[in-house]
PDB file of N, CA and C in Angstrom:
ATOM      1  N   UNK A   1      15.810 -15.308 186.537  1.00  0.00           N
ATOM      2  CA  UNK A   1      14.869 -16.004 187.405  1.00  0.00           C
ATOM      3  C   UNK A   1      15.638 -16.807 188.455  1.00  0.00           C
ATOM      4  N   UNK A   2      15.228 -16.679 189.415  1.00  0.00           N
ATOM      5  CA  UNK A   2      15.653 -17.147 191.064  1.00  0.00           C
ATOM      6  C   UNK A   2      15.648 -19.065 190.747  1.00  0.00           C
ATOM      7  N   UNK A   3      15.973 -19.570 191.031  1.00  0.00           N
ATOM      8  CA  UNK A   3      16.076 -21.029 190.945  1.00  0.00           C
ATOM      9  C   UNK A   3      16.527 -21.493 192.497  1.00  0.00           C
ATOM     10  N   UNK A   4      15.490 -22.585 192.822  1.00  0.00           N
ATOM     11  CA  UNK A   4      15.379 -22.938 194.507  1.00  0.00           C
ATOM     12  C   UNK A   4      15.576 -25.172 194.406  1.00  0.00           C
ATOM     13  N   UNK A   5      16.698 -25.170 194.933  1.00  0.00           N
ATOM     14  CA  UNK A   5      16.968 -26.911 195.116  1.00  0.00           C
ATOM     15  C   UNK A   5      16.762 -27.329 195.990  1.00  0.00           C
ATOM     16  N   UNK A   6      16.382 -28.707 195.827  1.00  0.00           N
ATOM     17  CA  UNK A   6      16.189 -29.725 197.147  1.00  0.00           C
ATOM     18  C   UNK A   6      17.557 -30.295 196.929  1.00  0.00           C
ATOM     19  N   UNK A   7      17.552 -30.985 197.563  1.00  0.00           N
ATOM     20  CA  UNK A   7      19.038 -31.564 197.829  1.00  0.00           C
ATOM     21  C   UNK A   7      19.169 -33.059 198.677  1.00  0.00           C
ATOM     22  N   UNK A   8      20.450 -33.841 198.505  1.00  0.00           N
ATOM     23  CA  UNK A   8      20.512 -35.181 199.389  1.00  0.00           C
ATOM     24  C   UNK A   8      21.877 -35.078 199.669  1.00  0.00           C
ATOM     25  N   UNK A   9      22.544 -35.161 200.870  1.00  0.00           N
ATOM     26  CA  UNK A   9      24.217 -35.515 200.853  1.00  0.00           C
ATOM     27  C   UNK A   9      24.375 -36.473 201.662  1.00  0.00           C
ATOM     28  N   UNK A  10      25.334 -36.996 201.508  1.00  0.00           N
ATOM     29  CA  UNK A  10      25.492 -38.408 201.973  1.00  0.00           C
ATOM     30  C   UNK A  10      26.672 -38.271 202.437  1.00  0.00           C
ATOM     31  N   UNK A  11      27.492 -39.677 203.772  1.00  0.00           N
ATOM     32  CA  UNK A  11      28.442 -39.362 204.324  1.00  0.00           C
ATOM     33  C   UNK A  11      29.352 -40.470 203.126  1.00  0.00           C
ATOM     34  N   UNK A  12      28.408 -41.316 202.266  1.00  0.00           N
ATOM     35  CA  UNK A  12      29.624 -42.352 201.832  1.00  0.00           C
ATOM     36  C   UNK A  12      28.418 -43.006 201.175  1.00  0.00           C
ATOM     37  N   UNK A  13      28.762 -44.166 200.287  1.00  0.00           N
ATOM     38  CA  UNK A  13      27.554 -44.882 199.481  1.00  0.00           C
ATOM     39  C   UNK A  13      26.853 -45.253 201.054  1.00  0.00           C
ATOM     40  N   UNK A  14      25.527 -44.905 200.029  1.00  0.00           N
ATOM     41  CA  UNK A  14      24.915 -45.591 200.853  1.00  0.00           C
ATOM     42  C   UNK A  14      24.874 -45.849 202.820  1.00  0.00           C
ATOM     43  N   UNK A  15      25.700 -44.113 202.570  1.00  0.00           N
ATOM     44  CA  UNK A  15      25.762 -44.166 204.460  1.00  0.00           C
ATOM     45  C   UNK A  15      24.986 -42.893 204.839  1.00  0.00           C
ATOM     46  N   UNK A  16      24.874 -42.805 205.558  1.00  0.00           N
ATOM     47  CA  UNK A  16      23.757 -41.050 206.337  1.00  0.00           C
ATOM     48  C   UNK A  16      23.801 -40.430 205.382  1.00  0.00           C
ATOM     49  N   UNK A  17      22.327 -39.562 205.074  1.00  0.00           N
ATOM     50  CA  UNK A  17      21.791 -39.066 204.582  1.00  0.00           C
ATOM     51  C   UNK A  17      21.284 -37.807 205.110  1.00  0.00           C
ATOM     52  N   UNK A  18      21.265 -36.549 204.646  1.00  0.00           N
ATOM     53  CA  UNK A  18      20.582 -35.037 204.801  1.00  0.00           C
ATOM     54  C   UNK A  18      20.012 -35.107 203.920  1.00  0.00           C
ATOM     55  N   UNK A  19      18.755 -34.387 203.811  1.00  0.00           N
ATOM     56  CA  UNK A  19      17.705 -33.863 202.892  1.00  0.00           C
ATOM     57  C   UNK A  19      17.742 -32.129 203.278  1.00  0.00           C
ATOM     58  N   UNK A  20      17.988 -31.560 202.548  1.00  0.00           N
ATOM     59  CA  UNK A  20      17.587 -29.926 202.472  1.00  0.00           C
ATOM     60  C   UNK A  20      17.208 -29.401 201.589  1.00  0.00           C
ATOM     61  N   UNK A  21      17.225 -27.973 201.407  1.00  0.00           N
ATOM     62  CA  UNK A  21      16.425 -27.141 200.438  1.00  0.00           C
ATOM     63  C   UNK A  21      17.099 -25.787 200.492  1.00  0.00           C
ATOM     64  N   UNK A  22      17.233 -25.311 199.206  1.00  0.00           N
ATOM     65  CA  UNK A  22      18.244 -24.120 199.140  1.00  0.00           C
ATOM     66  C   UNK A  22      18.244 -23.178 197.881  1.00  0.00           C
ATOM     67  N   UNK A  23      18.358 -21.589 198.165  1.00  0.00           N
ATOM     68  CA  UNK A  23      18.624 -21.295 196.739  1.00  0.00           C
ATOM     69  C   UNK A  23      20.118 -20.754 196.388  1.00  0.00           C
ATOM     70  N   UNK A  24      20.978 -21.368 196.944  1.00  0.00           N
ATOM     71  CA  UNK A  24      21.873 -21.294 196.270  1.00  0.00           C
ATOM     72  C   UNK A  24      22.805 -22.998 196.830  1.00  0.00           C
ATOM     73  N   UNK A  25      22.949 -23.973 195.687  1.00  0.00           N
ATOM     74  CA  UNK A  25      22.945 -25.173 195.901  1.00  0.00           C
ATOM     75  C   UNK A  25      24.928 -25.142 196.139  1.00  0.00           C
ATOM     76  N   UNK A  26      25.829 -24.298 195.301  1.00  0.00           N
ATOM     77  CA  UNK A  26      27.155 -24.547 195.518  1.00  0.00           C
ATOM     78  C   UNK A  26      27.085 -23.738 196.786  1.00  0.00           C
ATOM     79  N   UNK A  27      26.825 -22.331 197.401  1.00  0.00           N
ATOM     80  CA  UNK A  27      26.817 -22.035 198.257  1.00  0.00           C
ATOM     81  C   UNK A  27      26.624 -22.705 199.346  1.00  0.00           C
ATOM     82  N   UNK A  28      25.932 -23.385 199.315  1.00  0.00           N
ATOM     83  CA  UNK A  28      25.059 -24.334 200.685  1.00  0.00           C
ATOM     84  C   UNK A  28      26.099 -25.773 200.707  1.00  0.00           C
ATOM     85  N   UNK A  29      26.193 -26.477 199.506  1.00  0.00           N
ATOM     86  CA  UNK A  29      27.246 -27.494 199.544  1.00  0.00           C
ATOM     87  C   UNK A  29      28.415 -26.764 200.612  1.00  0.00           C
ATOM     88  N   UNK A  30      29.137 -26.102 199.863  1.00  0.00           N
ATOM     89  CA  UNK A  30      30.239 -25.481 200.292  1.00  0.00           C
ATOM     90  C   UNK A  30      30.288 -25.429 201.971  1.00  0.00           C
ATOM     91  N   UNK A  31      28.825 -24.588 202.713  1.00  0.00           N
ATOM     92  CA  UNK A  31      28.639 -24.728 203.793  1.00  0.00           C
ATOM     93  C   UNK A  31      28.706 -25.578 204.719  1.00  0.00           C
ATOM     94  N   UNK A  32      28.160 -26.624 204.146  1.00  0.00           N
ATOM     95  CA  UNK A  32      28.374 -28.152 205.124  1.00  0.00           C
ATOM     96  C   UNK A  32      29.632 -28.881 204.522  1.00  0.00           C
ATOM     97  N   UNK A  33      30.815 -28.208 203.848  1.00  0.00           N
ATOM     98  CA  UNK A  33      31.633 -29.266 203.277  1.00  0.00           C
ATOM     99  C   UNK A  33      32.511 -28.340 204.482  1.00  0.00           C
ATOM    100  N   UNK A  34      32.752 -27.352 204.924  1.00  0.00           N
ATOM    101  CA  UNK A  34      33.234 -26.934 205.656  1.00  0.00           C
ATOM    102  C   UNK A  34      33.099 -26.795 207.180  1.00  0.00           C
ATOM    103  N   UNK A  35      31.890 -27.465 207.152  1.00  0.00           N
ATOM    104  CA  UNK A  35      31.396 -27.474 208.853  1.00  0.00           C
ATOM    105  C   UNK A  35      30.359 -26.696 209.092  1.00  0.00           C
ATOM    106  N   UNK A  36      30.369 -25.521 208.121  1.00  0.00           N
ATOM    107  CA  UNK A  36      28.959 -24.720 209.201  1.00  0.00           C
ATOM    108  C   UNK A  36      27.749 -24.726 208.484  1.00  0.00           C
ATOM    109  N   UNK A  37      27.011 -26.198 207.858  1.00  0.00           N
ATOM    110  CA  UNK A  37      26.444 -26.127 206.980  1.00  0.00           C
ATOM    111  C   UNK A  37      25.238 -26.592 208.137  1.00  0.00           C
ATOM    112  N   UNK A  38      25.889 -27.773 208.980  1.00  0.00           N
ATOM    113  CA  UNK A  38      24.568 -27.866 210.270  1.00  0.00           C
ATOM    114  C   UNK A  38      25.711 -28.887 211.014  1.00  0.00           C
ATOM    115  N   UNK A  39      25.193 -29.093 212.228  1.00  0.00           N
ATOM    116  CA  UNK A  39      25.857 -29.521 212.968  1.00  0.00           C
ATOM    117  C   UNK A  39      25.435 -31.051 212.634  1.00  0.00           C
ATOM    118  N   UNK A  40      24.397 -31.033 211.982  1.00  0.00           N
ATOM    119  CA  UNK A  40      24.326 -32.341 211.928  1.00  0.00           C
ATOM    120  C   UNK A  40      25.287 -33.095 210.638  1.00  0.00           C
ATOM    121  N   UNK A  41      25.541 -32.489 209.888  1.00  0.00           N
ATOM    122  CA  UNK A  41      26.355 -33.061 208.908  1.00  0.00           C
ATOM    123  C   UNK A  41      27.753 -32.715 209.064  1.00  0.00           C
ATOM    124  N   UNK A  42      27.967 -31.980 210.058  1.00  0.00           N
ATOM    125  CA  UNK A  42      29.422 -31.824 210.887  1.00  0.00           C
ATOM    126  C   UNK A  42      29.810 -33.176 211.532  1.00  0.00           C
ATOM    127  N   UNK A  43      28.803 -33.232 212.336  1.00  0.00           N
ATOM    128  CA  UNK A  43      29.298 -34.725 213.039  1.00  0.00           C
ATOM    129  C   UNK A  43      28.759 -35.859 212.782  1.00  0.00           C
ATOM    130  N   UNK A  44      28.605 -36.444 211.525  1.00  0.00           N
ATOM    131  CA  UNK A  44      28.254 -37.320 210.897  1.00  0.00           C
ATOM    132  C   UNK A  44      29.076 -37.418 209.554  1.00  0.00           C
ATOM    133  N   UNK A  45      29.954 -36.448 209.324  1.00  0.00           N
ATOM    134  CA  UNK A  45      30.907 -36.149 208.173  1.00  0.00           C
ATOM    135  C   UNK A  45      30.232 -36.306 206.635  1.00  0.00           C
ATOM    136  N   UNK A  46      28.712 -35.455 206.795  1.00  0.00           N
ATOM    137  CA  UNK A  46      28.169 -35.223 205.473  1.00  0.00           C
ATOM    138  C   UNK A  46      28.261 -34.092 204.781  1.00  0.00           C
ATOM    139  N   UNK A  47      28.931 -35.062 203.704  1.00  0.00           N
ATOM    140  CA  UNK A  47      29.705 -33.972 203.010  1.00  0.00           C
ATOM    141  C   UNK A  47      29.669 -34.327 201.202  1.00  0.00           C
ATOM    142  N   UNK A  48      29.016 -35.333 200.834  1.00  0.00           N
ATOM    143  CA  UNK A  48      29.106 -35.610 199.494  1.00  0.00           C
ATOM    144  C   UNK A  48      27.444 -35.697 199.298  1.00  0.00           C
ATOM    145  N   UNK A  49      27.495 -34.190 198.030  1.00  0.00           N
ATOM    146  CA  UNK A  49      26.062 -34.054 197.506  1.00  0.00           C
ATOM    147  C   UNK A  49      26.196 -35.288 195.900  1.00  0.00           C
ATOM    148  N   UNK A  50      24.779 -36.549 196.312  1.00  0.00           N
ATOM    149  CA  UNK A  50      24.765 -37.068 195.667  1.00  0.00           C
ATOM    150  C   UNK A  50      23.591 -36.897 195.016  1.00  0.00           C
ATOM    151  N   UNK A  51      22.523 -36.064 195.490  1.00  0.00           N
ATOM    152  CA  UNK A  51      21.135 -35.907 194.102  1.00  0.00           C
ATOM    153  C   UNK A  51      20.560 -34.386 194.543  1.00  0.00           C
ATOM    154  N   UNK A  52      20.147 -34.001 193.699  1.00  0.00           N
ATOM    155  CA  UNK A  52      19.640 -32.297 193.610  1.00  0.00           C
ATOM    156  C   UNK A  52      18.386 -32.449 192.654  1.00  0.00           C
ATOM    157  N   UNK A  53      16.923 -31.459 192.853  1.00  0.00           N
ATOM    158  CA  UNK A  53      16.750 -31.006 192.048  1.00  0.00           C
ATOM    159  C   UNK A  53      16.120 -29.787 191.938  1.00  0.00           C
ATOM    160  N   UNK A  54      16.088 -28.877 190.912  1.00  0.00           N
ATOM    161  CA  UNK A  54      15.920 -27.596 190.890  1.00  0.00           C
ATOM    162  C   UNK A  54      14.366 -27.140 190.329  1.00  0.00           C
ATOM    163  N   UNK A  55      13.778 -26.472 191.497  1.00  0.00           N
ATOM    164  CA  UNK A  55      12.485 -25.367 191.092  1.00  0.00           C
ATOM    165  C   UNK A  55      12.640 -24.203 191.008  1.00  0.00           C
ATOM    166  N   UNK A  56      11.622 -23.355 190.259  1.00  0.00           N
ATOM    167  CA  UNK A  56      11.247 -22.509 189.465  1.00  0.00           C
ATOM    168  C   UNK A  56      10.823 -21.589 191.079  1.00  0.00           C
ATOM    169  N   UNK A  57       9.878 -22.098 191.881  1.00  0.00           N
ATOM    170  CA  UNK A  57       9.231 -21.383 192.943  1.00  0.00           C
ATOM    171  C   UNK A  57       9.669 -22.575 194.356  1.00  0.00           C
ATOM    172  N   UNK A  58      10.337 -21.652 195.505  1.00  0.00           N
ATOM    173  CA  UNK A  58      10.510 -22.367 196.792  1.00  0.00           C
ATOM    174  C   UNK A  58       9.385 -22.933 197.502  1.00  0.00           C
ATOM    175  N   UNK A  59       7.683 -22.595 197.159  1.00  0.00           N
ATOM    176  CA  UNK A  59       6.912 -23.831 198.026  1.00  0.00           C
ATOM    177  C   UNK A  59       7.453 -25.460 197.602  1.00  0.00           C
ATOM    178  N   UNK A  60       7.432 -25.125 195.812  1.00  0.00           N
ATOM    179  CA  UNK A  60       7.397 -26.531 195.144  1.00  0.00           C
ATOM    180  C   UNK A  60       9.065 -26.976 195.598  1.00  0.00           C
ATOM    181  N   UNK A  61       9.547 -26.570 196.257  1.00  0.00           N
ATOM    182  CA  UNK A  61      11.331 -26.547 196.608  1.00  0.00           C
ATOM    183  C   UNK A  61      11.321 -27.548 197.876  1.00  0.00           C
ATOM    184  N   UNK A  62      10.288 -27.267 198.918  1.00  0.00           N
ATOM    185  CA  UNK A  62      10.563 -26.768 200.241  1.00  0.00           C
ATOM    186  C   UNK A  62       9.276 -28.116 200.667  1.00  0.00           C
ATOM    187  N   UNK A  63       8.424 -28.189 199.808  1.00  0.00           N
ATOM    188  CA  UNK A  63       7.220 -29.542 199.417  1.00  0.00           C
ATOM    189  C   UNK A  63       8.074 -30.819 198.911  1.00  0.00           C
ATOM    190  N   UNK A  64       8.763 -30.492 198.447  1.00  0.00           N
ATOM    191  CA  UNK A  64       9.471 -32.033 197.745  1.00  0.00           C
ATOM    192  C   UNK A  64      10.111 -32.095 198.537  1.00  0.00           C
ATOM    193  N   UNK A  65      11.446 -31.620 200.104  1.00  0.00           N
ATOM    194  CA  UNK A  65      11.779 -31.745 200.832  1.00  0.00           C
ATOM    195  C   UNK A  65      11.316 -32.350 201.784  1.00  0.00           C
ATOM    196  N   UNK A  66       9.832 -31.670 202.268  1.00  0.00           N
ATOM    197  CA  UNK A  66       9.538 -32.731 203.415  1.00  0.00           C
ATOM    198  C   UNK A  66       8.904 -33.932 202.793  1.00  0.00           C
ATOM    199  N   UNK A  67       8.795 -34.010 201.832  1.00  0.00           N
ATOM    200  CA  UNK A  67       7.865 -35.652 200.920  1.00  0.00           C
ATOM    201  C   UNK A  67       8.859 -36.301 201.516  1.00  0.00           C
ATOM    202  N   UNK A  68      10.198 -35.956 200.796  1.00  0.00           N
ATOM    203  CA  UNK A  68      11.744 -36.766 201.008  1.00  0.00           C
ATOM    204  C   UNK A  68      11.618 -37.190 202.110  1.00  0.00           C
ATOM    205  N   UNK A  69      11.552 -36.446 203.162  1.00  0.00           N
ATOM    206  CA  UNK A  69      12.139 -36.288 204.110  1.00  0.00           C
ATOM    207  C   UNK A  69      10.769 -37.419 205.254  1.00  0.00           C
ATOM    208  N   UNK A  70       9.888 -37.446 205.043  1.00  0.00           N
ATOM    209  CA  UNK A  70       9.113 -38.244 205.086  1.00  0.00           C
ATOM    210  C   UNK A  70       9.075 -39.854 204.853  1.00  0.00           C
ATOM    211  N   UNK A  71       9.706 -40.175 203.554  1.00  0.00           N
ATOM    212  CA  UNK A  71       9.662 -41.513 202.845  1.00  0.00           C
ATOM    213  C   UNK A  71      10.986 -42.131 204.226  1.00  0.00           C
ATOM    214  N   UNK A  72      10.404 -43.748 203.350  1.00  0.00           N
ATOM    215  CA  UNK A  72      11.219 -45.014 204.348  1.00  0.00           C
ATOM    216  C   UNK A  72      13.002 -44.261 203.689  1.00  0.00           C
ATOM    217  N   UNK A  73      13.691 -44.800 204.366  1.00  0.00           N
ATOM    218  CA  UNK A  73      15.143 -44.678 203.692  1.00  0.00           C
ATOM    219  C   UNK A  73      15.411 -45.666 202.471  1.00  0.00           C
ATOM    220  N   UNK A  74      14.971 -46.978 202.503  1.00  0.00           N
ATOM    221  CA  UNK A  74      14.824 -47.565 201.131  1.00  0.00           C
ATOM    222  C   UNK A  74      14.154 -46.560 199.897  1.00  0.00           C
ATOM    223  N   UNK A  75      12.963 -45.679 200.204  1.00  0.00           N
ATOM    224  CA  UNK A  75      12.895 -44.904 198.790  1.00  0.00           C
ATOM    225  C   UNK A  75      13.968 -44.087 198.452  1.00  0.00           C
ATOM    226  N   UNK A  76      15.044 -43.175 199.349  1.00  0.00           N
ATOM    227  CA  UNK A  76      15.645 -42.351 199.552  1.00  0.00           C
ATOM    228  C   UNK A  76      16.883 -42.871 198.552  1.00  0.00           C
ATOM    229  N   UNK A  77      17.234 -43.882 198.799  1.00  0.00           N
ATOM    230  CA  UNK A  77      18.181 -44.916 198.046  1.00  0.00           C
ATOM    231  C   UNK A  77      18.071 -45.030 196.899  1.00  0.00           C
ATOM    232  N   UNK A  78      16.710 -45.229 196.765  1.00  0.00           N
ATOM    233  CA  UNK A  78      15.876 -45.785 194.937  1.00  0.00           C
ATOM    234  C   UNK A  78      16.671 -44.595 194.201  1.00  0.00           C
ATOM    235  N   UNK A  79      15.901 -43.374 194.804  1.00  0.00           N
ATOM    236  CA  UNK A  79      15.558 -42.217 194.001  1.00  0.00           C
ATOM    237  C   UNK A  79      17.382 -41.584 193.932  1.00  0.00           C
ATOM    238  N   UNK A  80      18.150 -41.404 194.945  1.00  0.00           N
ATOM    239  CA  UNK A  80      19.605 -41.291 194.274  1.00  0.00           C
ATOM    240  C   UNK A  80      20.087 -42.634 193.615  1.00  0.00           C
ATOM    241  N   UNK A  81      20.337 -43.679 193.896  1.00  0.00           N
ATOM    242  CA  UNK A  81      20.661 -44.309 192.628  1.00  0.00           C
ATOM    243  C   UNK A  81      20.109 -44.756 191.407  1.00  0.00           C
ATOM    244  N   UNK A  82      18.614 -44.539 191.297  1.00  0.00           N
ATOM    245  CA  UNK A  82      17.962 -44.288 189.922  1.00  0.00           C
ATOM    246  C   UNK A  82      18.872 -42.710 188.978  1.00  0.00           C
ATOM    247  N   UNK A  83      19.563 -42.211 189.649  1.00  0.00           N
ATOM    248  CA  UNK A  83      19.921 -40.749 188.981  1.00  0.00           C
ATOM    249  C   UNK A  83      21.526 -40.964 189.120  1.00  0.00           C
ATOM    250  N   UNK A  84      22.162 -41.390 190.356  1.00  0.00           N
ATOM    251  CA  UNK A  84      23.099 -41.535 190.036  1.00  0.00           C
ATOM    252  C   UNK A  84      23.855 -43.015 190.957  1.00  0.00           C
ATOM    253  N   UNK A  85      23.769 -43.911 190.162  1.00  0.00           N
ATOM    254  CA  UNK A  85      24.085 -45.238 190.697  1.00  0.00           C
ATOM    255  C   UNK A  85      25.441 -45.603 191.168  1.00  0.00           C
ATOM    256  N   UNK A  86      26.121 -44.651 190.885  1.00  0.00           N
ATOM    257  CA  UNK A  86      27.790 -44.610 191.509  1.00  0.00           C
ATOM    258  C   UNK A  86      28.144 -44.265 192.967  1.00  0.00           C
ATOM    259  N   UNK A  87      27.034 -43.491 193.058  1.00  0.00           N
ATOM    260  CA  UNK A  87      26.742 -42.611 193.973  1.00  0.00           C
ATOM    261  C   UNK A  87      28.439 -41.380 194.361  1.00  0.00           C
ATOM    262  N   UNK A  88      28.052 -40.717 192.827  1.00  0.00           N
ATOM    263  CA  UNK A  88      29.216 -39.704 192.895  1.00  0.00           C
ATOM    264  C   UNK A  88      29.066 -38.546 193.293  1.00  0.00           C
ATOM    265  N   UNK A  89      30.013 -37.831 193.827  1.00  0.00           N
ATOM    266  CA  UNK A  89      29.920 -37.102 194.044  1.00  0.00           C
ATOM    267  C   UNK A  89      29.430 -35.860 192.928  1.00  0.00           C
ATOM    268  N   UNK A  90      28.658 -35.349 192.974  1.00  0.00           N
ATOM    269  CA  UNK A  90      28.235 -33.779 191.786  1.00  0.00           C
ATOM    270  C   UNK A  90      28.496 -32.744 192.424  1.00  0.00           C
ATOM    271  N   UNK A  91      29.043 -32.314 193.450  1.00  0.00           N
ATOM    272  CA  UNK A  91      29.411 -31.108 193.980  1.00  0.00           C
ATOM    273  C   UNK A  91      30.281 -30.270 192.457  1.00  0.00           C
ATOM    274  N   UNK A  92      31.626 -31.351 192.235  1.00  0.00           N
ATOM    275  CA  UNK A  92      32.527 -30.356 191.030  1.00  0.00           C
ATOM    276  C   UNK A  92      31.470 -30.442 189.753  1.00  0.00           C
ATOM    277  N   UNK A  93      30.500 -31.023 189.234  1.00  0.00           N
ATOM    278  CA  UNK A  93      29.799 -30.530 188.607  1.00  0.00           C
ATOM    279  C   UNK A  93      28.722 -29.580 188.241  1.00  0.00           C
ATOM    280  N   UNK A  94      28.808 -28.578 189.687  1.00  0.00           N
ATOM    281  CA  UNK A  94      27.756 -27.445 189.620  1.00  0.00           C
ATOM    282  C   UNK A  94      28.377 -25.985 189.269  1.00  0.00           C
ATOM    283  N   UNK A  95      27.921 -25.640 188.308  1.00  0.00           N
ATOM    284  CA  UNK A  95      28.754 -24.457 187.735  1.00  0.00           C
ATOM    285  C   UNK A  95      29.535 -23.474 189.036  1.00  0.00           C
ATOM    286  N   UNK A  96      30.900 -23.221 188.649  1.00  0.00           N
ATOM    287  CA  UNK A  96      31.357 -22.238 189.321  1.00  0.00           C
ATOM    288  C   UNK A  96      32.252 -23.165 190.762  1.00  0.00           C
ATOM    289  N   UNK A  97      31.754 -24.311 190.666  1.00  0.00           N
ATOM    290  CA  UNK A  97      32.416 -25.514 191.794  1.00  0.00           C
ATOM    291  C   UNK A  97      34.070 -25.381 191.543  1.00  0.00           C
ATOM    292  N   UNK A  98      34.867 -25.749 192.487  1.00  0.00           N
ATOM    293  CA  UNK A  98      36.835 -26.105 192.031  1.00  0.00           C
ATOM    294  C   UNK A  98      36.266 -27.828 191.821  1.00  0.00           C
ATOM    295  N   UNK A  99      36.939 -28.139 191.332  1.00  0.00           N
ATOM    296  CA  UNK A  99      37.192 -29.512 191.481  1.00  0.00           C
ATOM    297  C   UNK A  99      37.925 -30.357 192.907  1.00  0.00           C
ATOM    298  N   UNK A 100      36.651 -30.316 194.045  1.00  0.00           N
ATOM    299  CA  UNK A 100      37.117 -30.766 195.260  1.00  0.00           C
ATOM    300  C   UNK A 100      36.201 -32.219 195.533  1.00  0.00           C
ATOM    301  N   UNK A 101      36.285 -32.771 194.251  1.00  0.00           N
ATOM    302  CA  UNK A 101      35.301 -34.486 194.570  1.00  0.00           C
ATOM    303  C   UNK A 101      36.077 -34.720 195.692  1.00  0.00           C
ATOM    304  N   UNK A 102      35.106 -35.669 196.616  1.00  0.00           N
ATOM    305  CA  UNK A 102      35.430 -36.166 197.521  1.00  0.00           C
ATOM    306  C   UNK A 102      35.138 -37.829 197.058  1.00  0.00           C
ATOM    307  N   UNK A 103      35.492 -38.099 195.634  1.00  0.00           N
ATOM    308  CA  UNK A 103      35.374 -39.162 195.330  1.00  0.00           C
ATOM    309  C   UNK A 103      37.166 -39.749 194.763  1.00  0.00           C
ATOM    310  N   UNK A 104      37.792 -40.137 196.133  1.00  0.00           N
ATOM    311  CA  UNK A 104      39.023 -40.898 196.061  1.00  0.00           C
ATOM    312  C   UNK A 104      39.483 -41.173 194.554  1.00  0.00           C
TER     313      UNK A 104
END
């Protein structure tokens, strides 16, 4: 079964933020960790995926994206550091990842 993520990457705690949607989440990391993921996280140097989560079907994928993408930036904040309050990097924790944290 196909599995479809929303996604958040960040340039640094608590600095710029992307919201996207994807079905393949290391693929797509990978993309913007290298530049051609969007120009917007090229030149804003977003590059650390700090919250993901994964559906079954891409409306319910692609619906929780624009909610996100909608809310104040204070919810945006809540909801990655309610999950991960370090605000670490999880890129090397997605199966099949190298170990390239961009966490110093």
């Amino acid at each position: 079964m196909r599995s479809y993520f929303t996604y958040i990457l960040a340039s640094a705690r608590r600095g710029t933020l992307y919201v996207g949607v994807t079905n393949g989440l290391l693929r797509r990391v990978e993309q913007h960790r290298s530049g051609t993921g969007s120009a917007f996280t090229t030149r804003y140097r977003i590059h650390r995926l700090v919250w993901f989560q994964e559906f079954a079907l891409i409306g319910e994928a692609i619906q929780r994206e624009k909610t996100i993408k909608e809310w104040p930036r204070d919810w945006k904040l809540n909801l990655i550091e309610r999950d991960n309050p370090r605000w670490q990097d999880l890129y090397p924790t997605l199966p099949g990842a190298p170990d390239g944290s961009l966490d110093g």
